[in-house]
PDB file of N, CA and C in Angstrom:
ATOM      1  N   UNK A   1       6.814  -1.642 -12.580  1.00  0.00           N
ATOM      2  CA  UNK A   1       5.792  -0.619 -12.613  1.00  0.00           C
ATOM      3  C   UNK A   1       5.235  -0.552 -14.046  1.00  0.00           C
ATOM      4  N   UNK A   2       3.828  -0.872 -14.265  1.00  0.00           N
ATOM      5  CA  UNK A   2       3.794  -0.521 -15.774  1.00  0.00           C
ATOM      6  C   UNK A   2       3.993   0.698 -16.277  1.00  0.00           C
ATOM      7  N   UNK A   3       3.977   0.390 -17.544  1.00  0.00           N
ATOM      8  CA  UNK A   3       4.073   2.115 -18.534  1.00  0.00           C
ATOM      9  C   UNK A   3       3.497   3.118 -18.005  1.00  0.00           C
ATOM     10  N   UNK A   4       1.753   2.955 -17.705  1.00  0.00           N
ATOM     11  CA  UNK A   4       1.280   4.045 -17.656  1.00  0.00           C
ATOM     12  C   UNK A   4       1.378   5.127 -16.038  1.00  0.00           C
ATOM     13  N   UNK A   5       1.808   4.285 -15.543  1.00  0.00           N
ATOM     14  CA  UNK A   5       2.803   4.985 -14.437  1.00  0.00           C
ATOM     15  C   UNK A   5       3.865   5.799 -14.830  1.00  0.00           C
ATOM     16  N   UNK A   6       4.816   5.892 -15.327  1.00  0.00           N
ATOM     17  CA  UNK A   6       5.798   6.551 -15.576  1.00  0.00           C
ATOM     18  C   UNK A   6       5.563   7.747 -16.005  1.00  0.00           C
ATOM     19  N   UNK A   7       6.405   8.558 -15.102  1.00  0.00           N
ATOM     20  CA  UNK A   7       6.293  10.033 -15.769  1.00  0.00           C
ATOM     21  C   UNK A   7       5.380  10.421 -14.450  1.00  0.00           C
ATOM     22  N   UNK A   8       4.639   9.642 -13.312  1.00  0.00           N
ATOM     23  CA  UNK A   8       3.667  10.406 -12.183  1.00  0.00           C
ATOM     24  C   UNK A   8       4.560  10.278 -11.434  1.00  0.00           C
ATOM     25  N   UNK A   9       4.168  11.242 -10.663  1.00  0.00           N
ATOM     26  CA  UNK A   9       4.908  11.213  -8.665  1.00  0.00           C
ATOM     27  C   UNK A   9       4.347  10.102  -8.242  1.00  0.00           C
ATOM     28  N   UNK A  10       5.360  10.054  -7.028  1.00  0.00           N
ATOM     29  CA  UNK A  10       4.565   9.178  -6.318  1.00  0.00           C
ATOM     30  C   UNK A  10       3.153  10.030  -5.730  1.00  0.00           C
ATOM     31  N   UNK A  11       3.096  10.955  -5.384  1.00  0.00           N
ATOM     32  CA  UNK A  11       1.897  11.578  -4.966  1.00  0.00           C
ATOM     33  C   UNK A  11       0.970  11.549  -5.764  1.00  0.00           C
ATOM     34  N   UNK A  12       1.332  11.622  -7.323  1.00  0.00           N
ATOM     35  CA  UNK A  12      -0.151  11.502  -8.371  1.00  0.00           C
ATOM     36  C   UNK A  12      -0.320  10.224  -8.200  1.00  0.00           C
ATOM     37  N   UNK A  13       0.004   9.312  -7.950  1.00  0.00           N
ATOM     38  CA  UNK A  13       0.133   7.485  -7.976  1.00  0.00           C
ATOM     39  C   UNK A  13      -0.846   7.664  -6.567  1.00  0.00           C
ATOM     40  N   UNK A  14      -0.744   8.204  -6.011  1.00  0.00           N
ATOM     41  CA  UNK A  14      -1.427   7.595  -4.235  1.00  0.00           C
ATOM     42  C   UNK A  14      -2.486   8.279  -4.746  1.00  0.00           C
ATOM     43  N   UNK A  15      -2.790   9.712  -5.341  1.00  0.00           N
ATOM     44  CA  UNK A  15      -4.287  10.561  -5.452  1.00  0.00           C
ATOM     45  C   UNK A  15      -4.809   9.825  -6.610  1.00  0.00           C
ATOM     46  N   UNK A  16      -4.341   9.045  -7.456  1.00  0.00           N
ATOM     47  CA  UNK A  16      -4.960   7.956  -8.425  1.00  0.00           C
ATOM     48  C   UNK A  16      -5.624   6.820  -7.670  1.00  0.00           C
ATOM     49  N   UNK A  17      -5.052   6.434  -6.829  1.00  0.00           N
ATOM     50  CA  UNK A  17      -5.410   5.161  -6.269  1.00  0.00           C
ATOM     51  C   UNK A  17      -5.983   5.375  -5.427  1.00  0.00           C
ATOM     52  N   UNK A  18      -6.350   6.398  -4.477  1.00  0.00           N
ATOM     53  CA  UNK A  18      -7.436   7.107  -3.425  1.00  0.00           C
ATOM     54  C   UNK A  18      -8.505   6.978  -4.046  1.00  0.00           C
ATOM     55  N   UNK A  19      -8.819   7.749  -5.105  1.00  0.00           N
ATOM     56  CA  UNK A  19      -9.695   8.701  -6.068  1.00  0.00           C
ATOM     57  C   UNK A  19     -10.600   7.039  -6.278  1.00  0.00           C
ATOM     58  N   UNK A  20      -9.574   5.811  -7.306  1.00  0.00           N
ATOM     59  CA  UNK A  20     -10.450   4.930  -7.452  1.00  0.00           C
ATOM     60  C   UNK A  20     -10.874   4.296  -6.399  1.00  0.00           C
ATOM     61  N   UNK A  21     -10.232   3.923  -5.032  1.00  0.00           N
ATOM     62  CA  UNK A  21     -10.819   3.030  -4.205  1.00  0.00           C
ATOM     63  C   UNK A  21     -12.290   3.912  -3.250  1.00  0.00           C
ATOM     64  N   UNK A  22     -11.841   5.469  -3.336  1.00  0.00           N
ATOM     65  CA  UNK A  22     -13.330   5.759  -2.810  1.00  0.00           C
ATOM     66  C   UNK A  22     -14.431   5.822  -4.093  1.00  0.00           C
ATOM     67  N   UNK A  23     -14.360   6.059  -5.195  1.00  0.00           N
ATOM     68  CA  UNK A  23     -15.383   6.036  -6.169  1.00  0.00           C
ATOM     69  C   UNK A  23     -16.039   4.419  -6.251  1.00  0.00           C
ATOM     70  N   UNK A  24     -14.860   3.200  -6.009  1.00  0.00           N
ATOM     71  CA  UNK A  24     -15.755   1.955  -5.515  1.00  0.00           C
ATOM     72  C   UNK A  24     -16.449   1.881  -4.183  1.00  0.00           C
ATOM     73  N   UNK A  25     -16.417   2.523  -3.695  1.00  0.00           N
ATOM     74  CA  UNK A  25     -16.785   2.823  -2.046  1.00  0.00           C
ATOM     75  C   UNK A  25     -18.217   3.577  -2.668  1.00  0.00           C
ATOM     76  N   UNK A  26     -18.182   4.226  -3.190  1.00  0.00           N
ATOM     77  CA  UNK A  26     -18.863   5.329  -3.680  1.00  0.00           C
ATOM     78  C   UNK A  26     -20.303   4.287  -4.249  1.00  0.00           C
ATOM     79  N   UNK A  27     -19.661   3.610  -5.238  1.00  0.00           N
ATOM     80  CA  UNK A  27     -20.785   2.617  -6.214  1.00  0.00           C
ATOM     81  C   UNK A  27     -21.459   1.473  -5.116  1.00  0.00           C
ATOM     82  N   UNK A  28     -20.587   0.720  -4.406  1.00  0.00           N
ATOM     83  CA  UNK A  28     -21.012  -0.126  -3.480  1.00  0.00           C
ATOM     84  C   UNK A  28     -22.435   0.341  -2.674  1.00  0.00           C
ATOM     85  N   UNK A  29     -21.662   1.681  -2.210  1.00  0.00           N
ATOM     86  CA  UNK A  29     -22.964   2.334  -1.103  1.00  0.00           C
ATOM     87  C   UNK A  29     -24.023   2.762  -1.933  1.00  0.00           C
ATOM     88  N   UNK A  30     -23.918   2.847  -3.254  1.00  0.00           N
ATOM     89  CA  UNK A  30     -25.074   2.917  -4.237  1.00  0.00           C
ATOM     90  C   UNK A  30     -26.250   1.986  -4.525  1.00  0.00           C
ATOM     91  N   UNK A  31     -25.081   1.053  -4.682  1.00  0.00           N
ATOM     92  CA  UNK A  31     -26.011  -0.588  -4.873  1.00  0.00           C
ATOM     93  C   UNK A  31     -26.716  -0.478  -3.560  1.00  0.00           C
ATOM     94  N   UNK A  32     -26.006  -0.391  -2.371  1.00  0.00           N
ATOM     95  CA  UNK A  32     -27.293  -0.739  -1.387  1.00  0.00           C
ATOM     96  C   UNK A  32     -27.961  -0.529  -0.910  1.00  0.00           C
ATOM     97  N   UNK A  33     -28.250   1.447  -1.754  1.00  0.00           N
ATOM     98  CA  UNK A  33     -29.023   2.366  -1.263  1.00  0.00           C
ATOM     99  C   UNK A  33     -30.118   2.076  -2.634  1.00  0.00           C
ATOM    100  N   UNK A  34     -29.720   1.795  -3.618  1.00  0.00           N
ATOM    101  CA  UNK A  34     -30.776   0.834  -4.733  1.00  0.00           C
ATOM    102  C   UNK A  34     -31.357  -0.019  -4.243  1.00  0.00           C
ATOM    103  N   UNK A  35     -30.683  -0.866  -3.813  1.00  0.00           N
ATOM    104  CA  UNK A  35     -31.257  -2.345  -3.078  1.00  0.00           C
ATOM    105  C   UNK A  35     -32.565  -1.660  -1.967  1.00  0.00           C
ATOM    106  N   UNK A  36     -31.676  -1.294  -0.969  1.00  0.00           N
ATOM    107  CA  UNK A  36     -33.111  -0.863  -0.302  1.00  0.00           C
ATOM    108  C   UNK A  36     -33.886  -0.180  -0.364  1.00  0.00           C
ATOM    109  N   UNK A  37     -33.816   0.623  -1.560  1.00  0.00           N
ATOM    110  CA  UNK A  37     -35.483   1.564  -1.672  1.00  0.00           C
ATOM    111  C   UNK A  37     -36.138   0.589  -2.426  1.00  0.00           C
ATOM    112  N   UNK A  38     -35.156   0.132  -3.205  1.00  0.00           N
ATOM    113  CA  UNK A  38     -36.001  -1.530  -4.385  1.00  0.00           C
ATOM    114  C   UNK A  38     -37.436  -2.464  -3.327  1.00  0.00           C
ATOM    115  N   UNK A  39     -36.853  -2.636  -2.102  1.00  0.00           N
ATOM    116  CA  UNK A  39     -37.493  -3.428  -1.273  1.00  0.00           C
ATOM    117  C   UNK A  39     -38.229  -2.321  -0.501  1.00  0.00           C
ATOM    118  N   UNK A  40     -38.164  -1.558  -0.153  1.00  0.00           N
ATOM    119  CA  UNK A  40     -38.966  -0.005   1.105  1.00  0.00           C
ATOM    120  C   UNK A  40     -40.109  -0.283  -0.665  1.00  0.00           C
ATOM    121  N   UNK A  41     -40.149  -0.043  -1.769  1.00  0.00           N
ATOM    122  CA  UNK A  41     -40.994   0.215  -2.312  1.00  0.00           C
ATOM    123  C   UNK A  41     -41.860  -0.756  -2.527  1.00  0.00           C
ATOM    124  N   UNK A  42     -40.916  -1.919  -3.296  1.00  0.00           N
ATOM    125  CA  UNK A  42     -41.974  -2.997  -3.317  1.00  0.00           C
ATOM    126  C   UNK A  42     -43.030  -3.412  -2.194  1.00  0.00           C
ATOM    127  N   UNK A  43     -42.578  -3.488  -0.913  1.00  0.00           N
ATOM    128  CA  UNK A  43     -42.710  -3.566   0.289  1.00  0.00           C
ATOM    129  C   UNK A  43     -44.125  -2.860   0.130  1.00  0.00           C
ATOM    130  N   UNK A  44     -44.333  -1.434   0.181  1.00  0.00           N
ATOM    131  CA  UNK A  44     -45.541  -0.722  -0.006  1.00  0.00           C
ATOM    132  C   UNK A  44     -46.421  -0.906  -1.058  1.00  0.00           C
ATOM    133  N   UNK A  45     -45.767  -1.278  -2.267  1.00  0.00           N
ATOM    134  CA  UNK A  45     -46.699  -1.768  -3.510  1.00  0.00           C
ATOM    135  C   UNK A  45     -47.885  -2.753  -2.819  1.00  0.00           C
ATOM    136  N   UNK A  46     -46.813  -4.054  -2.037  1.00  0.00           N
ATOM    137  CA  UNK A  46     -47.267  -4.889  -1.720  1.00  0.00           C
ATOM    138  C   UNK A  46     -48.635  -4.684  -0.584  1.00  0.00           C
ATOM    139  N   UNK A  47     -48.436  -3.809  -0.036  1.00  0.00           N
ATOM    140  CA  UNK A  47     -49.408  -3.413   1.695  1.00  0.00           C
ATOM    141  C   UNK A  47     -50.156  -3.038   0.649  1.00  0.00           C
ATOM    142  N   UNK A  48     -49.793  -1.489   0.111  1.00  0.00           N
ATOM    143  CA  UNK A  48     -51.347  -0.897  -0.490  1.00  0.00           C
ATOM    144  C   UNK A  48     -51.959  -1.358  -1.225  1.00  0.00           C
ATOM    145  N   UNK A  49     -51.516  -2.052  -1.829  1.00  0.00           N
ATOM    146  CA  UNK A  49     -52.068  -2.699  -3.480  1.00  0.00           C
ATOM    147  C   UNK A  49     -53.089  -4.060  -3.080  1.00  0.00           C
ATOM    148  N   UNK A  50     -54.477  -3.048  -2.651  1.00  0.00           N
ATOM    149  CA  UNK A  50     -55.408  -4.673  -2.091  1.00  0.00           C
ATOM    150  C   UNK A  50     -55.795  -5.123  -3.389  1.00  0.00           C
ATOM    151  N   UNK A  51     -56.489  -4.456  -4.284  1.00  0.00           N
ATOM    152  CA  UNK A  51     -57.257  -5.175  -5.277  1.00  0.00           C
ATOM    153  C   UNK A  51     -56.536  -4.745  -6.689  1.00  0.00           C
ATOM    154  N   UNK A  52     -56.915  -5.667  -7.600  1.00  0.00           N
ATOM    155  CA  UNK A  52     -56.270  -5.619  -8.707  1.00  0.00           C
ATOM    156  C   UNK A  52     -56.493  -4.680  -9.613  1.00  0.00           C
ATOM    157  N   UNK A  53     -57.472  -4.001  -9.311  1.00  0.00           N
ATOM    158  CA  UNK A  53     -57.777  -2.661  -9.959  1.00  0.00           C
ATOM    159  C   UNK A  53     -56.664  -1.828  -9.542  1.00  0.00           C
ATOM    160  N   UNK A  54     -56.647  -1.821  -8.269  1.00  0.00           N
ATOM    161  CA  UNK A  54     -55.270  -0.541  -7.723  1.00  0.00           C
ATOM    162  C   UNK A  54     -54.043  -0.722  -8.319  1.00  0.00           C
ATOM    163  N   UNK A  55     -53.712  -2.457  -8.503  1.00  0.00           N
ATOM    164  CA  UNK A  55     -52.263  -2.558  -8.897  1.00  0.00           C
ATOM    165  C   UNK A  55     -52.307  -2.514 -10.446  1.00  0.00           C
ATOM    166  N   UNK A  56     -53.023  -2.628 -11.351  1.00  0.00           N
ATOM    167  CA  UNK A  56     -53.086  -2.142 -12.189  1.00  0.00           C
ATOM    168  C   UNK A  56     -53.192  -0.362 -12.458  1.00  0.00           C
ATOM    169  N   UNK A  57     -53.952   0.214 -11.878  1.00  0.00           N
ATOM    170  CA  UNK A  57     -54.001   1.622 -11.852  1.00  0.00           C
ATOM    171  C   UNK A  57     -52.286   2.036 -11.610  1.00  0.00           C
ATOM    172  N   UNK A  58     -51.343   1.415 -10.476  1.00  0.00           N
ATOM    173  CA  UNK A  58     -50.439   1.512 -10.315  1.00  0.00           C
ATOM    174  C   UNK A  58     -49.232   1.741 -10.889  1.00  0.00           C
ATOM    175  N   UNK A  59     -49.802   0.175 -11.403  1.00  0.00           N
ATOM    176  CA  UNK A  59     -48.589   0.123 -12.871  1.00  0.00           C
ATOM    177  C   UNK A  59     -48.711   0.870 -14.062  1.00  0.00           C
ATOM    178  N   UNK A  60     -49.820   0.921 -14.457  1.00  0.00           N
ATOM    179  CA  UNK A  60     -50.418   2.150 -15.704  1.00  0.00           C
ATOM    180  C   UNK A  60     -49.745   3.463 -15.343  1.00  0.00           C
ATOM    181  N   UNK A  61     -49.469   3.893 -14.294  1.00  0.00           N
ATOM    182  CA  UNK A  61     -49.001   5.313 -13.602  1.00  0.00           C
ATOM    183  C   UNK A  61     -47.427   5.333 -13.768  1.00  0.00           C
ATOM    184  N   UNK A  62     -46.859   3.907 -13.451  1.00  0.00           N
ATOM    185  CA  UNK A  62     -45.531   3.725 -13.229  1.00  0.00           C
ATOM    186  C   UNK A  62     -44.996   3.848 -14.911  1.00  0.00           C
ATOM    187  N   UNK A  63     -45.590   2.626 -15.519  1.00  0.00           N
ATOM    188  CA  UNK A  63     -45.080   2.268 -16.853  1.00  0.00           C
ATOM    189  C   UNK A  63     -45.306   4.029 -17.979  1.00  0.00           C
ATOM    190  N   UNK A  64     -46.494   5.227 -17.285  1.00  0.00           N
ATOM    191  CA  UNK A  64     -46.383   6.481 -18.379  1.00  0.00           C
ATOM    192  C   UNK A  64     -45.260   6.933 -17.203  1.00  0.00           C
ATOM    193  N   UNK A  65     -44.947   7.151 -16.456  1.00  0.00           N
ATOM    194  CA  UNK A  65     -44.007   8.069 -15.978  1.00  0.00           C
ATOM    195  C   UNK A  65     -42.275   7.682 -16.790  1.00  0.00           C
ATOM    196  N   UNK A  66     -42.578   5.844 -16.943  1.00  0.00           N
ATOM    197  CA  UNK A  66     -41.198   5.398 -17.071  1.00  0.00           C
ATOM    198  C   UNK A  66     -41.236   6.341 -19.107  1.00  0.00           C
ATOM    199  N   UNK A  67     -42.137   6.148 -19.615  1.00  0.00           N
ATOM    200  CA  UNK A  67     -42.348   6.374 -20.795  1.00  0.00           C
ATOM    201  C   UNK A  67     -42.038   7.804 -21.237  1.00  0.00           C
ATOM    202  N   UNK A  68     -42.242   9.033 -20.501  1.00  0.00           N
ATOM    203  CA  UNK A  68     -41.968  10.410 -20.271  1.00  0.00           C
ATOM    204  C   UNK A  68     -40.476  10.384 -20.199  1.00  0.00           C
ATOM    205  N   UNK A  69     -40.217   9.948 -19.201  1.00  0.00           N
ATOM    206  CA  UNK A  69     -38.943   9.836 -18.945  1.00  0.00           C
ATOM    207  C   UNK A  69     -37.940   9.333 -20.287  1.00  0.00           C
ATOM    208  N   UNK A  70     -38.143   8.056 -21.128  1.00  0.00           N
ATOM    209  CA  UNK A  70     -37.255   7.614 -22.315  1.00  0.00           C
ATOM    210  C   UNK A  70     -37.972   9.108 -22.961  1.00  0.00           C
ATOM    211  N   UNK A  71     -39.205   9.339 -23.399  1.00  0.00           N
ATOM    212  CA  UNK A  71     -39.218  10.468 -24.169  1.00  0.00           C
ATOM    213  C   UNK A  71     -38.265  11.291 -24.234  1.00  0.00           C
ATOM    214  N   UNK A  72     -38.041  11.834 -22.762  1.00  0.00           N
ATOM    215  CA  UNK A  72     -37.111  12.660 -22.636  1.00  0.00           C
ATOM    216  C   UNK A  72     -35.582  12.642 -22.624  1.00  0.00           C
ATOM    217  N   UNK A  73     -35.044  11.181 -23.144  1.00  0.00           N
ATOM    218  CA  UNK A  73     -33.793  11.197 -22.899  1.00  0.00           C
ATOM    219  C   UNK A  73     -33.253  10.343 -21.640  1.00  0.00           C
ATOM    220  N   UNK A  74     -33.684  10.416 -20.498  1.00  0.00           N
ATOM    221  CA  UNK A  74     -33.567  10.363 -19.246  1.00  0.00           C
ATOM    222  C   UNK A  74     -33.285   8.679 -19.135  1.00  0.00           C
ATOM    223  N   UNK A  75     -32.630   7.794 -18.389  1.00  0.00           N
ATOM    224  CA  UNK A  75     -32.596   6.645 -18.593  1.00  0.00           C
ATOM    225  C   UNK A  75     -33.745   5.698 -17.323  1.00  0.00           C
ATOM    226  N   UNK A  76     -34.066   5.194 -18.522  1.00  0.00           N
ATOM    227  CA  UNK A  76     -35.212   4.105 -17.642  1.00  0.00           C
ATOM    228  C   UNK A  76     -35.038   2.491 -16.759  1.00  0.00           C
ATOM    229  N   UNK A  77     -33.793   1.983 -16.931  1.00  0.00           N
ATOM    230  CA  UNK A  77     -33.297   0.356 -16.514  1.00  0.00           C
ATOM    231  C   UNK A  77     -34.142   0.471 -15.474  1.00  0.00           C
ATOM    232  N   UNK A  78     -33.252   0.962 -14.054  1.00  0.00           N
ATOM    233  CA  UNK A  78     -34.410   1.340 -12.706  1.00  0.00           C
ATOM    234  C   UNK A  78     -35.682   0.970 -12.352  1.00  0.00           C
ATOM    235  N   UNK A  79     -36.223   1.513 -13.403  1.00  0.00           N
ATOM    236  CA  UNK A  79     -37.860   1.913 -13.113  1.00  0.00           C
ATOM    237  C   UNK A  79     -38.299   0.565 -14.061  1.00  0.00           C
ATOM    238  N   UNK A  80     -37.773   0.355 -15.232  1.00  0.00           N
ATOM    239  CA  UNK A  80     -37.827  -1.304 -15.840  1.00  0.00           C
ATOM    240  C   UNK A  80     -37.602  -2.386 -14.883  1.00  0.00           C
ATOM    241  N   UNK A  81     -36.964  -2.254 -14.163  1.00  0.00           N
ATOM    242  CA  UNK A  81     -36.355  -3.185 -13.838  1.00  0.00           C
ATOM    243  C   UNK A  81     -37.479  -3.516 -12.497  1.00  0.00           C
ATOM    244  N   UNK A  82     -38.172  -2.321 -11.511  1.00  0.00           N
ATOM    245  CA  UNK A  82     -38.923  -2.060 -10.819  1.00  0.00           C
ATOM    246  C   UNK A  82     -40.213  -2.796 -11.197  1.00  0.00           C
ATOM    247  N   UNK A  83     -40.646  -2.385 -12.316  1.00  0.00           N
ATOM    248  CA  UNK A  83     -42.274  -2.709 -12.890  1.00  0.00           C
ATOM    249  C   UNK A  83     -42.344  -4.070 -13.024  1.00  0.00           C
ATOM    250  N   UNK A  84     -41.154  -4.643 -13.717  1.00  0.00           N
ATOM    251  CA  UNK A  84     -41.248  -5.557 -13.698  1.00  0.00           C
ATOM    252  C   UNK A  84     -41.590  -6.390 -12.949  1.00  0.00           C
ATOM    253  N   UNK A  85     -40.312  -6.172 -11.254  1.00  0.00           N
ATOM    254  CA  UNK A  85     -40.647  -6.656 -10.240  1.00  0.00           C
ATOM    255  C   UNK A  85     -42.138  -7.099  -9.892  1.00  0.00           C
ATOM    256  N   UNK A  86     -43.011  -5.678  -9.574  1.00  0.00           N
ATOM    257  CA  UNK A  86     -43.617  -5.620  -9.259  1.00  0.00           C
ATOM    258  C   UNK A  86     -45.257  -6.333 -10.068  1.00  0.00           C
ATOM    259  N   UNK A  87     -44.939  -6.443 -11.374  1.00  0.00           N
ATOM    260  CA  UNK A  87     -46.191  -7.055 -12.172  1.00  0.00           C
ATOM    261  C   UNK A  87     -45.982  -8.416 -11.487  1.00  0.00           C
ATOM    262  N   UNK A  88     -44.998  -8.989 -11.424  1.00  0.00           N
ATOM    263  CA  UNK A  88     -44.689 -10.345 -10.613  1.00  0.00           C
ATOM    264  C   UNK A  88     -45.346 -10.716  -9.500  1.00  0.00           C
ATOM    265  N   UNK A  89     -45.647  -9.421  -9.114  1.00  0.00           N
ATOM    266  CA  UNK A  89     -46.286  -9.239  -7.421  1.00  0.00           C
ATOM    267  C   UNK A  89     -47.446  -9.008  -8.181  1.00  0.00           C
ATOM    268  N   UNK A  90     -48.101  -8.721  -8.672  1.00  0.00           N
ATOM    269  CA  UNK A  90     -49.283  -8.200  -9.042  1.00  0.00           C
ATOM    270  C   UNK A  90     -50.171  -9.178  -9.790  1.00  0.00           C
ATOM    271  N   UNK A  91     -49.068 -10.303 -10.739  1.00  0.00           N
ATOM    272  CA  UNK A  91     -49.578 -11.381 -11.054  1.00  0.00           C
ATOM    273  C   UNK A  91     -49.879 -10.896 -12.735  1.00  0.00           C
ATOM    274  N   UNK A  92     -49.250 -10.474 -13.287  1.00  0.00           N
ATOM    275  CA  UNK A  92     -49.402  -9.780 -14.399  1.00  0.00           C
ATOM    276  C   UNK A  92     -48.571 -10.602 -15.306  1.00  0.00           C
TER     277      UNK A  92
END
């Protein structure tokens, strides 16, 4: 048993090892609730966005909201990571 075991119940040992295997349960169902709004959005970028004026107007909207947001502290990867996508689609 390593060190940092010693000194728990067995009951703190099982509510340790609960605790982490649902918090990976937890992150997993995250990723694939990321994953699919990632695609539900692009998806619509893609339908509405006929002319290149719009997807530009788009991204101009996306890239000040992402910008408010670092202003404020707030973390941006997400929404980076999004625009990006999407200039790809846009041809940018």
């Amino acid at each position: 048993m390593p060190a940092r075991y010693y000194g728990m119940t067995n009951e703190e040992r099982q509510l340790l090892k609960d605790t982490a295997e649902n918090l990976l349960r937890l992150l997993n169902k995250w990723d694939d609730t990321i994953g699919g709004i990632s695609v539900a959005i692009a998806e619509l970028y893609r339908v509405d966005m006929t002319t290149p004026e719009r997807k530009t107007f788009a991204l101009g909207r996306l890239k000040l909201h992402r910008d408010l947001m670092a202003k404020n502290g707030k973390g941006t990867k997400y929404l980076d990571a999004l625009i990006a996508d999407l200039e790809k689609w846009a041809g940018n």
